[in-house]
Protein backbone atom coordinates (compact mmCIF):
# COMPACT_ATOMS: atom_id res chain seq x y z
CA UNK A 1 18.89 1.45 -34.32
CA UNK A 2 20.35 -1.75 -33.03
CA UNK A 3 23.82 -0.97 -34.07
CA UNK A 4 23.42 2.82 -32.64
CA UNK A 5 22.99 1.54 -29.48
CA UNK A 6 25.84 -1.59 -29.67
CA UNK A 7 28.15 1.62 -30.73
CA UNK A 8 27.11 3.90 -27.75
CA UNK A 9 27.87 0.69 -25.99
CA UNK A 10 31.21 -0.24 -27.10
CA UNK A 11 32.17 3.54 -26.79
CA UNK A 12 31.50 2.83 -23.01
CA UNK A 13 33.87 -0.37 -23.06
CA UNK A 14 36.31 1.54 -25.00
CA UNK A 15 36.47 4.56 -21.99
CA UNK A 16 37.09 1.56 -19.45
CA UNK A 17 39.69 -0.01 -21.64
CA UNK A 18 41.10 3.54 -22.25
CA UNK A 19 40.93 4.35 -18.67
CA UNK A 20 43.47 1.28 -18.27
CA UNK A 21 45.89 1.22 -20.87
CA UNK A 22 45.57 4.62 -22.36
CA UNK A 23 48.63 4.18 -24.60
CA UNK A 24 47.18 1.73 -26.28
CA UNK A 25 46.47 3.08 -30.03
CA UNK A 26 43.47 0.40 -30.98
CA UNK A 27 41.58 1.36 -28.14
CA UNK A 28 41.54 4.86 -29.48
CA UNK A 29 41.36 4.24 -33.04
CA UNK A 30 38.23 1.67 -32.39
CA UNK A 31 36.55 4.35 -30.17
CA UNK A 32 36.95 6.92 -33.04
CA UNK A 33 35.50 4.60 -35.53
CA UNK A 34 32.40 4.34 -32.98
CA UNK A 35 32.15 7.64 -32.52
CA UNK A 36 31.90 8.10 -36.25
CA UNK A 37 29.41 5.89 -37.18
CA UNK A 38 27.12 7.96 -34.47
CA UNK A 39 28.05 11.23 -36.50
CA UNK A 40 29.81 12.93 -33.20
CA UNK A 41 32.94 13.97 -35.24
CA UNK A 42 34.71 16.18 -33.14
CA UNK A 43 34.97 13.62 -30.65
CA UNK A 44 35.91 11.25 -33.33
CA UNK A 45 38.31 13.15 -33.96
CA UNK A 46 39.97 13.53 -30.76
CA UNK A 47 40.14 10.24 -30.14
CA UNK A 48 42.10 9.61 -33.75
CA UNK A 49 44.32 12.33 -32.58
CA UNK A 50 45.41 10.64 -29.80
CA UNK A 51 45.82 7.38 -31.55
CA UNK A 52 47.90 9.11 -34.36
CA UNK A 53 49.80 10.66 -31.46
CA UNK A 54 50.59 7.24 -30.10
CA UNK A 55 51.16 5.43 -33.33
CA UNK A 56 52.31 8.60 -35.70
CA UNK A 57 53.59 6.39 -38.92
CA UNK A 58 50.32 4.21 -39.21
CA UNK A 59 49.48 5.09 -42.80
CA UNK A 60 45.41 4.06 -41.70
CA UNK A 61 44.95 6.09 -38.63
CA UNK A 62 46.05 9.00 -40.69
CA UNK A 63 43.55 8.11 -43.83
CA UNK A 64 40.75 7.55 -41.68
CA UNK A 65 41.52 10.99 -39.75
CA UNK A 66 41.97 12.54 -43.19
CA UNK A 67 38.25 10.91 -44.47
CA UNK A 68 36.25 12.64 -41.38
CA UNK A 69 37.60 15.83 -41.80
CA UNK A 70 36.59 15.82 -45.06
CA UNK A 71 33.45 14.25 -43.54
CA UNK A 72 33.20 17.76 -41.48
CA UNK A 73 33.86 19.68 -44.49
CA UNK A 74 37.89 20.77 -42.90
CA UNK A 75 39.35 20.07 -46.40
CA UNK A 76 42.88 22.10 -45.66
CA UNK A 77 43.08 19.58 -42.71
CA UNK A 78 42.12 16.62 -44.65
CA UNK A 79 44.95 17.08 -46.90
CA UNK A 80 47.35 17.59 -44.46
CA UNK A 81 46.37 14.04 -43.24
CA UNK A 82 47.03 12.77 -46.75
CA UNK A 83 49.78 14.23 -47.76
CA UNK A 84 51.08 12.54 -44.12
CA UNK A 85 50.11 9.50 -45.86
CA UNK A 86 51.68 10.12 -48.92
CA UNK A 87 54.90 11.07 -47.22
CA UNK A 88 54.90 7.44 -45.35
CA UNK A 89 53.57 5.11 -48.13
CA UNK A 90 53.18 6.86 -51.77
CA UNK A 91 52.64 4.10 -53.59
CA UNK A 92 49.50 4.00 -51.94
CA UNK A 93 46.57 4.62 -55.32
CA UNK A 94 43.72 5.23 -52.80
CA UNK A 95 45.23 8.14 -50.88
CA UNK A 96 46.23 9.67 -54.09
CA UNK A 97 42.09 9.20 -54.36
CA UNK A 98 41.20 10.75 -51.85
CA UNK A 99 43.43 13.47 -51.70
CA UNK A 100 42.28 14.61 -55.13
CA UNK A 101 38.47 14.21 -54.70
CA UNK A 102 39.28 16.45 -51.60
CA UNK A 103 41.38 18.96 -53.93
CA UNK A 104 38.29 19.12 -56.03
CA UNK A 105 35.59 19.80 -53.25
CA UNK A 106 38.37 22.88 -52.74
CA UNK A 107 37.96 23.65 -56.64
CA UNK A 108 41.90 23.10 -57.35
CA UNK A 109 41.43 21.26 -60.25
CA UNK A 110 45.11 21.10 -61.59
CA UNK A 111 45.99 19.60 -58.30
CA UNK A 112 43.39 17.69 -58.01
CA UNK A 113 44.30 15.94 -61.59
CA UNK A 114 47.39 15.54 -60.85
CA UNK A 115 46.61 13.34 -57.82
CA UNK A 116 43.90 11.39 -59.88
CA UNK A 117 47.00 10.55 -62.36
CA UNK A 118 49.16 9.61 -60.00
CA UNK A 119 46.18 7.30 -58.76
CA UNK A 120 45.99 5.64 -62.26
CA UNK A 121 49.89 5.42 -62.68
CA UNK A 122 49.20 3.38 -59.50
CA UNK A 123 46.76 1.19 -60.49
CA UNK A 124 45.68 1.89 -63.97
CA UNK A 125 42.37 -0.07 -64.08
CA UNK A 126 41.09 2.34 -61.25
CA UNK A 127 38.27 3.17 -63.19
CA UNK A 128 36.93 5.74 -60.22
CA UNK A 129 40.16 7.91 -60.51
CA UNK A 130 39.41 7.96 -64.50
CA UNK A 131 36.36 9.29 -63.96
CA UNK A 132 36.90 11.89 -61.39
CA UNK A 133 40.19 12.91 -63.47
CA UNK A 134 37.27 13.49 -65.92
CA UNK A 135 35.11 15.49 -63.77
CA UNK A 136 38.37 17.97 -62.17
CA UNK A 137 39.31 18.34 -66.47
CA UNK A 138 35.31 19.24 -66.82
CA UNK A 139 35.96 21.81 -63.67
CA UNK A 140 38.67 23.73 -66.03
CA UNK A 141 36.18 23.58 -68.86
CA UNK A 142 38.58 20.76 -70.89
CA UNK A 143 35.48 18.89 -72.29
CA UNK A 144 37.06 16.78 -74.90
CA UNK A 145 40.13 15.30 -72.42
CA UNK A 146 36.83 14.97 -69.80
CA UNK A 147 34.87 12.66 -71.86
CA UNK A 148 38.18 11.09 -73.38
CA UNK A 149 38.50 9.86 -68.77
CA UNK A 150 34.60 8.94 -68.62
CA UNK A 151 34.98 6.68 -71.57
CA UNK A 152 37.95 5.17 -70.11
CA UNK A 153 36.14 4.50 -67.01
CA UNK A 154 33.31 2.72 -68.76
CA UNK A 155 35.10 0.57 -70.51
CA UNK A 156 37.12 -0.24 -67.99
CA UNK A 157 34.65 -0.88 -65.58
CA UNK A 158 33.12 -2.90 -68.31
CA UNK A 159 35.95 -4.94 -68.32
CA UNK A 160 35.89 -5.48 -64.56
CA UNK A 161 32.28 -6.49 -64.85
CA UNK A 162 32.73 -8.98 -67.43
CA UNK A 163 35.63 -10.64 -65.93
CA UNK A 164 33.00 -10.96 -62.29
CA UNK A 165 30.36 -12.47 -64.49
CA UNK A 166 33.25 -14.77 -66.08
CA UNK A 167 33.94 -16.59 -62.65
């Protein structure tokens, strides 16, 4: 409750600040993030637009935008955020992520693989992308290559578990 009300607070500082220097894209950006955490998305989303219209190649303002519209259930939109992404930093595993779990809420599987394996090309010991790979090839009914991913996830979350209890 405390942080509710330190949020509708700093959403007050931010319209001052704003009110000020309103080209400046943190103001915006941090605004939107308040605005989030009290679940009043469209105006979270406003305020992100007019931070990604300030700033339009800052790969973050356009994954965060992406993340609340898939928040809101605007999955078409979403994607277009990501593939902005993609287009300005593709090397990038997370959006690759994101933009398939997003493909998969939208029940494009193929596409939704092929974003999870360009996720693990990435940064093959992304044991999350393994396992939603698994769970877009159990959408097109491809059991055996699904539990071929999940097992690959285990173990190599395994492996990432051991090496934490190593240290």
């Amino acid at each position: 409750m405390e942080n509710l009300q330190r949020d509708a607070e700093a959403i007050a500082c931010y319209d001052r600040a704003i009110s000020l220097e309103p080209g400046k894209y943190e103001l915006w950006y941090e605004r939107g993030k308040a605005l989030e955490r009290l679940q009043r998305y469209s105006e979270a989303l406003v305020s992100y637009g007019k931070a990604t219209a300030i700033r339009p190649d800052d790969c973050q303002l356009w994954y965060d935008r992406g993340v609340l519209l898939s928040k809101s259930q605007r999955y078409e939109e979403a994607i277009a955020c990501y593939d902005r992404v993609v287009a300005l930093k593709p090397d990038y595993p997370q959006i690759w992520h994101s933009r398939g779990v997003v493909l998969e809420k939208m029940q494009q599987y193929q596409e939704a693989i092929a974003s999870y394996e360009r996720a693990i090309a990435l940064n093959q010991h992304d044991y999350e992308s393994w396992r939603s790979r698994g769970t877009a090839l159990a959408g097109l009914q491809k059991y055996q290559e699904a539990i071929a991913c999940f097992s690959k996830a285990m173990e190599i979350q395994n492996q990432l578990e051991t090496a934490a209890g190593d240290r």
